[in-house]
C-alpha atoms as a PDB file:
ATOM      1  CA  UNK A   1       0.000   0.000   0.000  1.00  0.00           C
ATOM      2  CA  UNK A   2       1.320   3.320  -0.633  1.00  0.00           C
ATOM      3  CA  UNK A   3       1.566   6.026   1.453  1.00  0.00           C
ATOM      4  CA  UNK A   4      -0.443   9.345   1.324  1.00  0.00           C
ATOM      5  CA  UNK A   5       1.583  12.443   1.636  1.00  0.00           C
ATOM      6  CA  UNK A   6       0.668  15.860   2.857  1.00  0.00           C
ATOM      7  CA  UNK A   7       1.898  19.049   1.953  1.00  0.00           C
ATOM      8  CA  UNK A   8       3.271  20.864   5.075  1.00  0.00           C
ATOM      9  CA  UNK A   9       5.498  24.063   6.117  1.00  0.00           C
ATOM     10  CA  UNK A  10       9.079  23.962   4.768  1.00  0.00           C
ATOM     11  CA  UNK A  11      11.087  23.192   7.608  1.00  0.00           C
ATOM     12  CA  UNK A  12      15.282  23.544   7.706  1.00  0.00           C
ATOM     13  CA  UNK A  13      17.734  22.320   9.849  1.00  0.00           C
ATOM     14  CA  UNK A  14      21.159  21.098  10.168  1.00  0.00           C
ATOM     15  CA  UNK A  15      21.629  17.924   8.567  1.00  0.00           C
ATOM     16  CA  UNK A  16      24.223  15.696  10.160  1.00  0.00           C
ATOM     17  CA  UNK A  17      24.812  13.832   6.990  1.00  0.00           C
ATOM     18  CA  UNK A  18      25.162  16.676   4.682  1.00  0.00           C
ATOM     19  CA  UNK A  19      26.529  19.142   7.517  1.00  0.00           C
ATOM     20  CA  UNK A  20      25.392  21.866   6.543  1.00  0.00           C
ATOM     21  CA  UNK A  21      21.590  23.705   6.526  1.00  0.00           C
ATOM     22  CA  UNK A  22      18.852  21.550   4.768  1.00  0.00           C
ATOM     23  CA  UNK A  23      15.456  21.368   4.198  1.00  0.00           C
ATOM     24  CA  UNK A  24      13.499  18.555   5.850  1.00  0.00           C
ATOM     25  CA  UNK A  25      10.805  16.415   4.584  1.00  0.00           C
ATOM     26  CA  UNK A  26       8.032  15.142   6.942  1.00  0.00           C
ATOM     27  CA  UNK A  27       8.533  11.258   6.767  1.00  0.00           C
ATOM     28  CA  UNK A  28       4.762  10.643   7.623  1.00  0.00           C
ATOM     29  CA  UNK A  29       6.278   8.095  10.463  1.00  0.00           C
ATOM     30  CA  UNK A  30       6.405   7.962  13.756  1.00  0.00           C
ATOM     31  CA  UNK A  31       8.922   6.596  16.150  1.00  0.00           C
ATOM     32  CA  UNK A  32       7.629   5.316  19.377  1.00  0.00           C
ATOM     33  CA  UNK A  33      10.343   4.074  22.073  1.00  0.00           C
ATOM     34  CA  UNK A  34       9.337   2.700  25.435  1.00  0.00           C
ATOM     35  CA  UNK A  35      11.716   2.930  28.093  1.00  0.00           C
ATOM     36  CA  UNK A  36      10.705   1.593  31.906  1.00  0.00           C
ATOM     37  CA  UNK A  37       7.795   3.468  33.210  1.00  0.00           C
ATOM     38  CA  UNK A  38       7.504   6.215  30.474  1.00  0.00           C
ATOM     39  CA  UNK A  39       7.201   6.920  26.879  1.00  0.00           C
ATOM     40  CA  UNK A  40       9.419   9.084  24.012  1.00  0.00           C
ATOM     41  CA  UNK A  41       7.117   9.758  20.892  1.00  0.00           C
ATOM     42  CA  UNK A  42       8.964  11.368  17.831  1.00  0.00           C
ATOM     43  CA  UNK A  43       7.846  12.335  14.089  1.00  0.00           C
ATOM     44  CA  UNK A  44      10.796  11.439  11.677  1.00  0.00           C
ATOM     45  CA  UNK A  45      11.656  13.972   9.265  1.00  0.00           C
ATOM     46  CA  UNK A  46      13.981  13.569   6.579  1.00  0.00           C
ATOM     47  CA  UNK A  47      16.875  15.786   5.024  1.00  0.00           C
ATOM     48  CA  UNK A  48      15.807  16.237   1.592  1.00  0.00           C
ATOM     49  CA  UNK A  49      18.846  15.875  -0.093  1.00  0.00           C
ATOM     50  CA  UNK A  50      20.511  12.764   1.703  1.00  0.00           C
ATOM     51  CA  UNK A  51      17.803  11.133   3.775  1.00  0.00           C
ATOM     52  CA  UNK A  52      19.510  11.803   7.080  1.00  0.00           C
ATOM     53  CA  UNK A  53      16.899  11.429   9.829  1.00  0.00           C
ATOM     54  CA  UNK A  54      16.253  14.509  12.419  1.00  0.00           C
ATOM     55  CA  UNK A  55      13.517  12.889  15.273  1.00  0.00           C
ATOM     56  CA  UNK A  56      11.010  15.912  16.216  1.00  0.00           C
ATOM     57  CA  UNK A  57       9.649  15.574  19.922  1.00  0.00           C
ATOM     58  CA  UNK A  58       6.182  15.244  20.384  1.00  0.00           C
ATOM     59  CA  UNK A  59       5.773  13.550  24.142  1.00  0.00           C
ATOM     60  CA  UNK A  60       9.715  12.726  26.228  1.00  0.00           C
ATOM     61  CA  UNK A  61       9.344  10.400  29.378  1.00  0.00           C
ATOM     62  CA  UNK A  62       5.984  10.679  29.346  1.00  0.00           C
ATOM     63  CA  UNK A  63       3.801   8.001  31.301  1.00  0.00           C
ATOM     64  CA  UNK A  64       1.426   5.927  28.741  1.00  0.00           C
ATOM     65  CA  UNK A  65      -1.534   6.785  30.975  1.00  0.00           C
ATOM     66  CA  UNK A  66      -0.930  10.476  29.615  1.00  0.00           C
ATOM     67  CA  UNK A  67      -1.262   9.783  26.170  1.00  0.00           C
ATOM     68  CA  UNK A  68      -4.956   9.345  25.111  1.00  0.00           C
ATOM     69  CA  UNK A  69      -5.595   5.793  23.938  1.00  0.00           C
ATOM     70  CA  UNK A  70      -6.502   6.853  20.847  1.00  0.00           C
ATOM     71  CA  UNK A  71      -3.416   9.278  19.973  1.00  0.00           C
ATOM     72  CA  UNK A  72      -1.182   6.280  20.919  1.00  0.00           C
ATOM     73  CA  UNK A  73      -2.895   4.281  18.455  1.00  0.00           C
ATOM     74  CA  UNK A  74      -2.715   6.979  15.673  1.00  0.00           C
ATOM     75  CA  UNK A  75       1.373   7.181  15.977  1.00  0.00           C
ATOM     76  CA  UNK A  76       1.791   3.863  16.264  1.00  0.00           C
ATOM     77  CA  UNK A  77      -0.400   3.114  12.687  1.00  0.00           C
ATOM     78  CA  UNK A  78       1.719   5.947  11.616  1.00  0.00           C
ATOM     79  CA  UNK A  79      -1.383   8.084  10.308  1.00  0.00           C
ATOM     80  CA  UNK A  80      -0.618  10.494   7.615  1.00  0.00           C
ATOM     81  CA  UNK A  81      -3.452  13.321   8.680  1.00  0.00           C
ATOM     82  CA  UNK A  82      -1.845  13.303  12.174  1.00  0.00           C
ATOM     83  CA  UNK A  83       1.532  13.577  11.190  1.00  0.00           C
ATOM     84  CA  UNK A  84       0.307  16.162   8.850  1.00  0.00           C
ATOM     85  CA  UNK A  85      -0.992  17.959  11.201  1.00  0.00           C
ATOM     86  CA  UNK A  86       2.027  18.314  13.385  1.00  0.00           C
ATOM     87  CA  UNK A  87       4.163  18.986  10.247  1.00  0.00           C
ATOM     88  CA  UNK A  88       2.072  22.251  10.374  1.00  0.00           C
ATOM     89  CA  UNK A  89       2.009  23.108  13.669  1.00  0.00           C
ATOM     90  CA  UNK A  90       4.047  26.062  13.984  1.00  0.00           C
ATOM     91  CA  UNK A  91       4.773  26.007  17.706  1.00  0.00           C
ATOM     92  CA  UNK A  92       5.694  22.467  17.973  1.00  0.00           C
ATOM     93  CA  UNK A  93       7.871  22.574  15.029  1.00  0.00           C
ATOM     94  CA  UNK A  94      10.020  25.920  16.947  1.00  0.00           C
ATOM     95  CA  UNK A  95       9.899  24.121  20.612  1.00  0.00           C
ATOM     96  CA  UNK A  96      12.462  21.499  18.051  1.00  0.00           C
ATOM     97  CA  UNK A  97      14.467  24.303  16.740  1.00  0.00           C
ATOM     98  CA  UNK A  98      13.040  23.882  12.953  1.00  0.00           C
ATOM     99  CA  UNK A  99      13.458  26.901  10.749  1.00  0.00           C
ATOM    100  CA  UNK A 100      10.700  27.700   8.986  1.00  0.00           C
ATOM    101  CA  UNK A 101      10.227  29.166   5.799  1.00  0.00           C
END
């Protein structure tokens, strides 16, 4: 099945593949790590011109009880419309240092 995409802000950042300033591409994925007692959600975005990986913070050391069920469930299908909708959230992409333009 292929993936839906979603047209979001342009975001740039440092790219520690290409070291220098890049523009990033929302991946439309998720990473979701648990660790003990809490939880570390992250969208992926990806440099567009080497595919380097920069992690944006949604929820760090969070406990699973915080996150509604049905949030959870939407990061861990990895749902396009959600992830969309973060890509265009202004103030959560500047609390993770994203340039916008």
């Amino acid at each position: 099945m292929k993936q839906q995409s979603c047209s979001t802000v342009r975001v740039f950042h440092r790219c520690g593949g290409c070291g220098k300033r890049q523009e990033f591409i929302n991946s439309g994925k998720f990473r979701v790590n648990a660790n003990g007692n809490s939880v570390d959600v992250w969208l992926i975005y990806r440099c567009k011109k080497c595919k380097h990986s920069w992690n944006l913070t949604i929820f760090e050391r969070v406990k699973p009880g915080k996150i509604p069920q049905e949030l959870y469930g939407h990061f861990m299908d990895n749902d396009i419309e959600i992830a969309c909708k973060y890509g265009n959230d202004i103030d959560f992409l500047k609390r993770n240092n994203a340039e916008l333009k």
